[in-house]
Protein backbone atom coordinates (compact mmCIF):
# COMPACT_ATOMS: atom_id res chain seq x y z
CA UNK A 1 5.37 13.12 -27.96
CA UNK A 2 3.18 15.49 -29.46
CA UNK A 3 3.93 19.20 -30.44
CA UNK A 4 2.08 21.92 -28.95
CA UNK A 5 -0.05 22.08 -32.28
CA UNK A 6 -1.11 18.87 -31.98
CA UNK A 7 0.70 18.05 -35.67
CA UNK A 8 3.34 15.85 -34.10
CA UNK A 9 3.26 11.85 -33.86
CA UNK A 10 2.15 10.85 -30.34
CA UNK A 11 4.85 8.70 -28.48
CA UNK A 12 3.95 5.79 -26.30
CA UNK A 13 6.01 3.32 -24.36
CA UNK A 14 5.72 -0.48 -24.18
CA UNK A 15 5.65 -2.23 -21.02
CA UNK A 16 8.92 -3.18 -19.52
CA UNK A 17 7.64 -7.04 -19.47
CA UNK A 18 7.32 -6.88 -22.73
CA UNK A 19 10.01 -5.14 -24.08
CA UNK A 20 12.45 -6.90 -27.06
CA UNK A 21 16.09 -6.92 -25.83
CA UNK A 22 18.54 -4.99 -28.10
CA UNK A 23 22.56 -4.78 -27.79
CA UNK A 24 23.66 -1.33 -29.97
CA UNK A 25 27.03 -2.37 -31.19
CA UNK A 26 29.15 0.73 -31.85
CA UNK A 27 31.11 0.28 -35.15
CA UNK A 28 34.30 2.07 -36.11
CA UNK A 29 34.53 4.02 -38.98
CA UNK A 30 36.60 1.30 -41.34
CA UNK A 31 34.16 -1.51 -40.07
CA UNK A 32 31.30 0.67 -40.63
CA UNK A 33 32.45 1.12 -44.67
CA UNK A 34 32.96 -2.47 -44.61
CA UNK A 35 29.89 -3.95 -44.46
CA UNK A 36 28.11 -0.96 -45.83
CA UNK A 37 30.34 -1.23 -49.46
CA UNK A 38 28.32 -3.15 -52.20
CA UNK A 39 29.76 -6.61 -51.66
CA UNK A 40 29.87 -6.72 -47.70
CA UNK A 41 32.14 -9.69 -46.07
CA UNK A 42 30.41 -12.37 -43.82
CA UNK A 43 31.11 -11.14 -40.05
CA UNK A 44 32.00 -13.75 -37.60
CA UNK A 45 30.72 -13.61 -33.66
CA UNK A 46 33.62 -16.01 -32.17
CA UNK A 47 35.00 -16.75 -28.84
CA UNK A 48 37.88 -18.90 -27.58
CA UNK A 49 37.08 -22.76 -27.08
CA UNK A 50 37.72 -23.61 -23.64
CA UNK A 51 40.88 -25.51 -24.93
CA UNK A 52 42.63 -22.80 -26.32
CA UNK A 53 42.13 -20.14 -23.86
CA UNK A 54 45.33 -18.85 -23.15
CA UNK A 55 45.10 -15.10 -23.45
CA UNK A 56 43.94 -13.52 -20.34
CA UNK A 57 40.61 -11.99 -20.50
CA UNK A 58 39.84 -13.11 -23.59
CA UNK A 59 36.22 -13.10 -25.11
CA UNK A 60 33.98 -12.28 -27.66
CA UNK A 61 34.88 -10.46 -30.63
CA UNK A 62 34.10 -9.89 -34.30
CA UNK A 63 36.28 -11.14 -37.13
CA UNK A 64 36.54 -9.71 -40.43
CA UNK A 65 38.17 -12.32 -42.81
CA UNK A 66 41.48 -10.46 -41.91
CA UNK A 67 41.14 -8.31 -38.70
CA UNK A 68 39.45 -8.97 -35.07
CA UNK A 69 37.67 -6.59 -33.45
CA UNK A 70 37.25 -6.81 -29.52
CA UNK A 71 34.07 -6.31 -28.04
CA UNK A 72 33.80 -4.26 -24.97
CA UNK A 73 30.68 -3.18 -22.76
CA UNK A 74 30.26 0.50 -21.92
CA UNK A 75 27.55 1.81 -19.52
CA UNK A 76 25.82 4.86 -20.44
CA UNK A 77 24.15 7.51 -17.99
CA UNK A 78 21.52 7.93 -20.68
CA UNK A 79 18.86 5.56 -21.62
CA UNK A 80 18.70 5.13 -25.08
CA UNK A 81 15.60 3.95 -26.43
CA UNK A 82 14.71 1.36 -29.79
CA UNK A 83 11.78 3.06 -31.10
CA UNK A 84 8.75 2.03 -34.14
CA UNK A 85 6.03 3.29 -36.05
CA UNK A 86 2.90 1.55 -34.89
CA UNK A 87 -1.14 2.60 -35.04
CA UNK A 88 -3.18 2.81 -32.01
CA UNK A 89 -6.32 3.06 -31.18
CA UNK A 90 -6.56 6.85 -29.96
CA UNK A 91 -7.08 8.14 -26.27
CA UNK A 92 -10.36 9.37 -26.67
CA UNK A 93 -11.46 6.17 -27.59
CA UNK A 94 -12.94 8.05 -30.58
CA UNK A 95 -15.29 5.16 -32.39
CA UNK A 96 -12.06 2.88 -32.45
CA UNK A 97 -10.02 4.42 -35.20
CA UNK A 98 -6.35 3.88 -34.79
CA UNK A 99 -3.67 7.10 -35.46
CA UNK A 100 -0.07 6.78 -36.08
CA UNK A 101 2.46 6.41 -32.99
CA UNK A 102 5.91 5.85 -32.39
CA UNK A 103 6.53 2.88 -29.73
CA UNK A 104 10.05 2.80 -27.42
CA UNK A 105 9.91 -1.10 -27.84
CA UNK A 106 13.39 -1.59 -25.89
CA UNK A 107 15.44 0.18 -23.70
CA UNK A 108 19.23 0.02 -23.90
CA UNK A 109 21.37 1.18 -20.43
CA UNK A 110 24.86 0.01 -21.94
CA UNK A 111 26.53 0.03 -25.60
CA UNK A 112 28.99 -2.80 -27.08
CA UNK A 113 32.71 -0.93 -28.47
CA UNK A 114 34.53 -2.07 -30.97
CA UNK A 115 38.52 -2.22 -30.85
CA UNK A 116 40.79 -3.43 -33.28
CA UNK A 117 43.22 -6.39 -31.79
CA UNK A 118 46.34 -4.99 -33.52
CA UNK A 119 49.09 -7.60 -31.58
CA UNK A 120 46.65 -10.84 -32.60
CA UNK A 121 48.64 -14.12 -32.77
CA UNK A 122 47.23 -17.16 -32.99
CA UNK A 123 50.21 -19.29 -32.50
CA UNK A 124 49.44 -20.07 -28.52
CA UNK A 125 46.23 -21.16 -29.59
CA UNK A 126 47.49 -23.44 -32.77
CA UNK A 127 50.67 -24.82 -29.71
CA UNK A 128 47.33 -25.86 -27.25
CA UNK A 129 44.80 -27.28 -29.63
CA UNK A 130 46.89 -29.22 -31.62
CA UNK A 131 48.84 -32.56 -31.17
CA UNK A 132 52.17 -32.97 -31.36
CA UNK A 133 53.71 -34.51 -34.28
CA UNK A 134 57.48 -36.07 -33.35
CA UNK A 135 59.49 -37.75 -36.19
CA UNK A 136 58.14 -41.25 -34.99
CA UNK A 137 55.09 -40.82 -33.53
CA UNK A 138 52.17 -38.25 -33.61
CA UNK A 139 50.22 -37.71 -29.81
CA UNK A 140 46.29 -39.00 -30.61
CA UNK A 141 45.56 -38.06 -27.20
CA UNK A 142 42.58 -35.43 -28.75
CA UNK A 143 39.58 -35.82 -30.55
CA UNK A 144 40.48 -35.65 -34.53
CA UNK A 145 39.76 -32.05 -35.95
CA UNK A 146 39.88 -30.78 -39.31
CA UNK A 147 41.61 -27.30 -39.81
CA UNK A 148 38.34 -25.23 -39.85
CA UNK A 149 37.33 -26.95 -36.71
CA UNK A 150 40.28 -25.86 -35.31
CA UNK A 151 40.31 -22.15 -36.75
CA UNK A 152 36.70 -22.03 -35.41
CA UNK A 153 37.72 -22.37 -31.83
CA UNK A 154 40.12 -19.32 -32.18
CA UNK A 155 38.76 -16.00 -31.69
CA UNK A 156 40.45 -14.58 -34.25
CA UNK A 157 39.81 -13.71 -37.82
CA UNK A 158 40.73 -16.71 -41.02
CA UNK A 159 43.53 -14.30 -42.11
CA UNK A 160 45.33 -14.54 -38.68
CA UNK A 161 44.93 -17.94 -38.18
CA UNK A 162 45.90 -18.97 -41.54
CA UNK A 163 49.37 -16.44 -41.29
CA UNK A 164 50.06 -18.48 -37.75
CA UNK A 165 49.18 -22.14 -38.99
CA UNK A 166 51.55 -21.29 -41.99
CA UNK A 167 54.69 -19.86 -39.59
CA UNK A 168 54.64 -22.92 -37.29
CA UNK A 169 54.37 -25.61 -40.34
CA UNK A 170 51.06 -26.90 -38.77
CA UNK A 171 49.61 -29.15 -41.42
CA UNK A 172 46.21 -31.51 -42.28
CA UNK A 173 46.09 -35.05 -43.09
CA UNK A 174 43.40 -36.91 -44.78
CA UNK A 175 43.72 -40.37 -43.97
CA UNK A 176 43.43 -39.76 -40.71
CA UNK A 177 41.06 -36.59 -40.72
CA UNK A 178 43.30 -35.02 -37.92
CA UNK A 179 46.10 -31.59 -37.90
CA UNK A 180 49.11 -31.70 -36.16
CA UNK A 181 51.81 -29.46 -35.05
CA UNK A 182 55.51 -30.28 -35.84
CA UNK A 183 58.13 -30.85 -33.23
CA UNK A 184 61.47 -28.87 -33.92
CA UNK A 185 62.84 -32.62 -34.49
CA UNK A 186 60.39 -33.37 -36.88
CA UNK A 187 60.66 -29.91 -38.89
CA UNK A 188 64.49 -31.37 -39.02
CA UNK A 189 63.78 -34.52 -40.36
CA UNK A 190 61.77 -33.58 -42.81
CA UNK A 191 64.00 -30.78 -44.00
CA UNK A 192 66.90 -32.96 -44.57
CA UNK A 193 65.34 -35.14 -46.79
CA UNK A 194 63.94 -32.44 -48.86
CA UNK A 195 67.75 -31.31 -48.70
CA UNK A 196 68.84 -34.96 -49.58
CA UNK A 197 66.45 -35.55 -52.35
CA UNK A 198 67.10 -32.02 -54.17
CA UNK A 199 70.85 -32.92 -54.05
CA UNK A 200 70.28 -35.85 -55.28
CA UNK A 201 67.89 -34.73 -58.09
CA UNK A 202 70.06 -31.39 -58.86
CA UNK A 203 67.07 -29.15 -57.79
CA UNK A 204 68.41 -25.63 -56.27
CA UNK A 205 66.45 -25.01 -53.39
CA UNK A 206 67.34 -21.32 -53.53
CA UNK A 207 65.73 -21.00 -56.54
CA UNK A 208 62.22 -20.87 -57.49
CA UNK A 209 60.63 -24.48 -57.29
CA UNK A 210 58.39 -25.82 -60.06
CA UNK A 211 55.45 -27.77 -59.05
CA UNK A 212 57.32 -31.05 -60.56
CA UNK A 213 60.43 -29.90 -58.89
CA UNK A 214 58.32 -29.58 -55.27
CA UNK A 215 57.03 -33.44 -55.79
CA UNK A 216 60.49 -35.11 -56.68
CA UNK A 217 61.93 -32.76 -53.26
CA UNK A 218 58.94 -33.99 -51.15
CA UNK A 219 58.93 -38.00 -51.76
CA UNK A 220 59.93 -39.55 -48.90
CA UNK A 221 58.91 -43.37 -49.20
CA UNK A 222 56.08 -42.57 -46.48
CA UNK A 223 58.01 -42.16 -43.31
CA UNK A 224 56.08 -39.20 -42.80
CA UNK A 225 53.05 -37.42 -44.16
CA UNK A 226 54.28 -35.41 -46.94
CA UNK A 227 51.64 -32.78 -46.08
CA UNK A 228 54.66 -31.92 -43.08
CA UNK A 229 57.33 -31.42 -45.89
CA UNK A 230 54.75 -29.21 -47.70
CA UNK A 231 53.97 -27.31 -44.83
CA UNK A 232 57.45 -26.97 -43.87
CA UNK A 233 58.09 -25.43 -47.34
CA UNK A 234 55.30 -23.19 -47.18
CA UNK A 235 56.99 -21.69 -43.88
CA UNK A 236 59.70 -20.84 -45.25
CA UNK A 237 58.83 -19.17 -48.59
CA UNK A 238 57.06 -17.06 -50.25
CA UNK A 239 55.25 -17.75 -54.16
CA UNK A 240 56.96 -16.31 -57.03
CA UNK A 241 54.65 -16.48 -60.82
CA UNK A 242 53.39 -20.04 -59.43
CA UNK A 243 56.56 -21.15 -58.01
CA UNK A 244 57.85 -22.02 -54.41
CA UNK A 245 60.42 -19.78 -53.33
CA UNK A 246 62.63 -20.22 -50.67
CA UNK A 247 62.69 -16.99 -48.31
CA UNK A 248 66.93 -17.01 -47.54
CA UNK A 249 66.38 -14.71 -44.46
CA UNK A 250 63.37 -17.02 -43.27
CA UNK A 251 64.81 -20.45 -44.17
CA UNK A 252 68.30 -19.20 -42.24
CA UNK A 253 66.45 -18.34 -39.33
CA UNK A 254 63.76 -21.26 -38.64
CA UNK A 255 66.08 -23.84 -39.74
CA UNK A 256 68.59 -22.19 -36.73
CA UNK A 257 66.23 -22.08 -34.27
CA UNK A 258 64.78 -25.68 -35.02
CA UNK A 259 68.59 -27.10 -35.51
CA UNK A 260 68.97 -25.79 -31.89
CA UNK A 261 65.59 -26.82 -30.19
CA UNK A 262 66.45 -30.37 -31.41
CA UNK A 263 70.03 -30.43 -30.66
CA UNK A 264 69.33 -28.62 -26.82
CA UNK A 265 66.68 -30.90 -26.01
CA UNK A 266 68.36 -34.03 -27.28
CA UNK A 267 71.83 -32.99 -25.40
CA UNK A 268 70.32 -30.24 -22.86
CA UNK A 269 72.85 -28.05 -24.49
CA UNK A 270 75.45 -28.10 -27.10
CA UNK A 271 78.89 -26.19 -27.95
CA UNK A 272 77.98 -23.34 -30.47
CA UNK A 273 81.16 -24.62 -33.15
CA UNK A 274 78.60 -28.06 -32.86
CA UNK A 275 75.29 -26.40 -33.17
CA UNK A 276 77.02 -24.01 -35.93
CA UNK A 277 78.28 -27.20 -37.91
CA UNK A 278 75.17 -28.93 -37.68
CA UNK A 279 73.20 -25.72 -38.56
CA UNK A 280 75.60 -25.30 -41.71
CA UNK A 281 75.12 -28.73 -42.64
CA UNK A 282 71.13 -28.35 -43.33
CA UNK A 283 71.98 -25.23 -45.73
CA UNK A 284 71.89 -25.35 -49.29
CA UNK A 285 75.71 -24.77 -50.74
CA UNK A 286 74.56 -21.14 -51.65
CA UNK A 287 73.65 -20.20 -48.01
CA UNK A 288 76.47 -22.07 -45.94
CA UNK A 289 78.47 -19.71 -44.96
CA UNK A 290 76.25 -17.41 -44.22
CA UNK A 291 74.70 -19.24 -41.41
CA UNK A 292 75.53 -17.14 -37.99
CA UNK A 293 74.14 -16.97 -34.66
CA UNK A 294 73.55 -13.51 -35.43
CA UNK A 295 71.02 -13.83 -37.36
CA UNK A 296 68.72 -15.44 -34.77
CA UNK A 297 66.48 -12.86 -32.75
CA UNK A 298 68.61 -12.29 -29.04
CA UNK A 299 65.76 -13.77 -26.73
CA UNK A 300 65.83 -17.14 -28.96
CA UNK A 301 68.93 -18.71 -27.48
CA UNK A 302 71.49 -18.39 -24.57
CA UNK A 303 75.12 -18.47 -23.45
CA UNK A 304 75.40 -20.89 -20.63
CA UNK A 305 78.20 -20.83 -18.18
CA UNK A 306 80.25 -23.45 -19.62
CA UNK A 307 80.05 -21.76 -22.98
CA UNK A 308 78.04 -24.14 -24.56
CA UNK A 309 74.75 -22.68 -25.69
CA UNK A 310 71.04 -23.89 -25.25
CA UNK A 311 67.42 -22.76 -26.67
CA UNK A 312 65.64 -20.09 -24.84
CA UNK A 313 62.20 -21.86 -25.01
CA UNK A 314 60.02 -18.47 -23.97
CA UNK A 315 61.89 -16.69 -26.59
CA UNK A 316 62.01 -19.11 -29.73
CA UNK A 317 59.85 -19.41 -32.31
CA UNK A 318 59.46 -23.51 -32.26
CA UNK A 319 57.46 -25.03 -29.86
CA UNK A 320 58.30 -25.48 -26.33
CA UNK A 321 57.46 -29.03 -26.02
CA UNK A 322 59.68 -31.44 -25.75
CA UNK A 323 61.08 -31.42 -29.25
CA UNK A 324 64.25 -32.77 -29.28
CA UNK A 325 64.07 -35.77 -27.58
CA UNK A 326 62.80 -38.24 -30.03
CA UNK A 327 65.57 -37.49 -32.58
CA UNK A 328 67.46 -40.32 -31.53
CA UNK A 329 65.14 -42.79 -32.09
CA UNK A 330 63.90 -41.07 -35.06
CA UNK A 331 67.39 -41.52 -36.64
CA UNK A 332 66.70 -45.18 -36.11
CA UNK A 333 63.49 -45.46 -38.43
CA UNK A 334 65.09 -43.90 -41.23
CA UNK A 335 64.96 -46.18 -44.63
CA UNK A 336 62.08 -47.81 -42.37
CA UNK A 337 58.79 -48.36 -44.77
CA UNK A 338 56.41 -48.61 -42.05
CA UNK A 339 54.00 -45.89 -43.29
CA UNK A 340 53.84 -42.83 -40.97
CA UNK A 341 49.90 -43.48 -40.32
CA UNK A 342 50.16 -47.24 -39.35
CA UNK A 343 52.30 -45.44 -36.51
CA UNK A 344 49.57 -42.74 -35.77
CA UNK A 345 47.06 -45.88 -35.80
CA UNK A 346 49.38 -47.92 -33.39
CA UNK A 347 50.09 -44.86 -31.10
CA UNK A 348 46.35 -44.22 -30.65
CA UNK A 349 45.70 -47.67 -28.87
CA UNK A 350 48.52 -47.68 -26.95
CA UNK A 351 46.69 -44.23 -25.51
């Protein structure tokens, strides 16, 4: 466009045919300083896998390592245009010299929004992409994954998926490749031997843990990976100077809930004095008698109307699969050396 004293740059417009094609992504003001500071973060374009997509209306968005970002398409009543310098060969066709021009090279009728996903979970997805892992058997139903395989198929950012992998115990095996996610059962199982074993080696589990104390609680001749105990330790604690330590508030609750998802599944439901008992009896001495069905959040459990009480699957934090039936026969392969991947291997062919 050129000024009426002719000292402006002359504007042209390419042909619609051969236009580029732009998207102008709107960013908000924290995302903006982001990847503007002097050591920007790698942004990730993700969307969920077709396995995992559980959340209604879900699509793309933009991950930071710790935040997601939805992406949302908003028309505009303006046309906005994606202009550059070029040089032309003027109008006038004056002996072929070229002049400087500014070229609309794409037009844009819509803008993408960013919004930050503040109520992000990325348990549902961890519960549908992974297999189940019982106390005697682990489902090989799915193709093996490692962990960033699996994280890549969640639209969410590392940081989220990471916080949710940690609260359910999911863990990674090496030999197989493959993750799994723990029945309530086999978060039991495992706990009580690391109980077991740290009674039996004088190790106070409500103290902080020592790297050589963690690998004397964890040995469990092989019945099960003892990635499961780790990850079952990592759930409920925290890290104190280099230490494990045992979150009591944490440990109360997901050893409760799991205690109960086990025992309801196993016996449909259970008398609260029983589930109490056996809840008591997976405590460390310190913690005993504080163990009260109180502390479990209200929607976790119910009151049935012979008294007895049962897991409220939509409201518990353990899986809703069927967790608790295996524990018989699990109590049957204790002291068993058979080790835990010779059953994954076995329960593969028989799928």
């Amino acid at each position: 466009m050129s000024s009426q004293n002719g000292s402006g740059i002359a504007f042209c417009l390419r042909s619609e045919e051969s236009q580029d094609h732009f998207r102008l992504l709107e960013l908000p003001p924290e995302l903006l300083q982001l990847v503007t500071s002097a050591n920007p973060p790698v942004l990730q374009f993700k969307s969920a896998a077709s396995t995992a997509s559980l959340a209604a209306g879900a699509g793309a968005v933009i991950c930071t390592p710790d935040k997601t970002y939805n992406i949302r398409q908003v028309n505009t009543s303006n046309s906005v245009y994606i202009c550059q310098p070029v040089q032309q060969a003027a109008d006038d066709g004056d002996g072929g010299l070229t002049s400087p021009r500014l070229q609309a090279v794409a037009k844009c009728g819509f803008t993408l929004e960013l919004s930050h996903h503040s109520n992000a979970s990325a348990g549902s997805y961890l519960k549908a992409a992974l297999p189940l892992y019982s106390p005697i058997e682990a489902s090989s139903s799915r193709e093996p994954r490692s962990k960033q395989m699996v994280f890549d198929d969640i639209p969410l950012s590392q940081a989220e998926c990471e916080q949710a992998w940690t609260d359910l115990a999911c863990f990674e095996t090496v030999e197989p490749i493959n993750c799994f996610l723990p029945s309530a059962g086999a978060k039991i199982a495992a706990w009580h031997a690391i109980l077991r074993q740290a009674t039996a080696q004088d190790i106070d589990l409500t103290m902080p843990i020592s790297g050589e104390h963690l690998a004397r609680s964890v040995d469990n001749d092989e019945d099960w990976p003892q990635e499961l105990s780790h990850a079952l330790l990592r759930s409920l604690s925290g890290t104190s100077e280099g230490h494990i330590l045992l979150d009591e508030a944490r440990t109360l609750r997901n050893i409760g809930v799991d205690s109960l998802a086990a025992l309801s599944q196993a016996r449909g439901s259970v008398a609260l004095s029983d589930w109490l008992d056996a809840w008591r009896d997976l405590m460390p001495e310190r913690w005993r008698e504080k163990v009260s069905q109180k502390l479990l959040p209200p929607d976790s459990w119910k009151t049935l109307s012979n008294g007895s009480v049962a897991l409220n699957a939509d409201g518990a934090s353990s899986t809703n699969a069927d967790l608790g039936s295996s524990a018989p026969r699990a109590k049957s392969t204790l002291g068993a050396k058979r080790k835990w991947h010779d059953k994954f291997r076995a329960s593969k062919k028989a799928a």
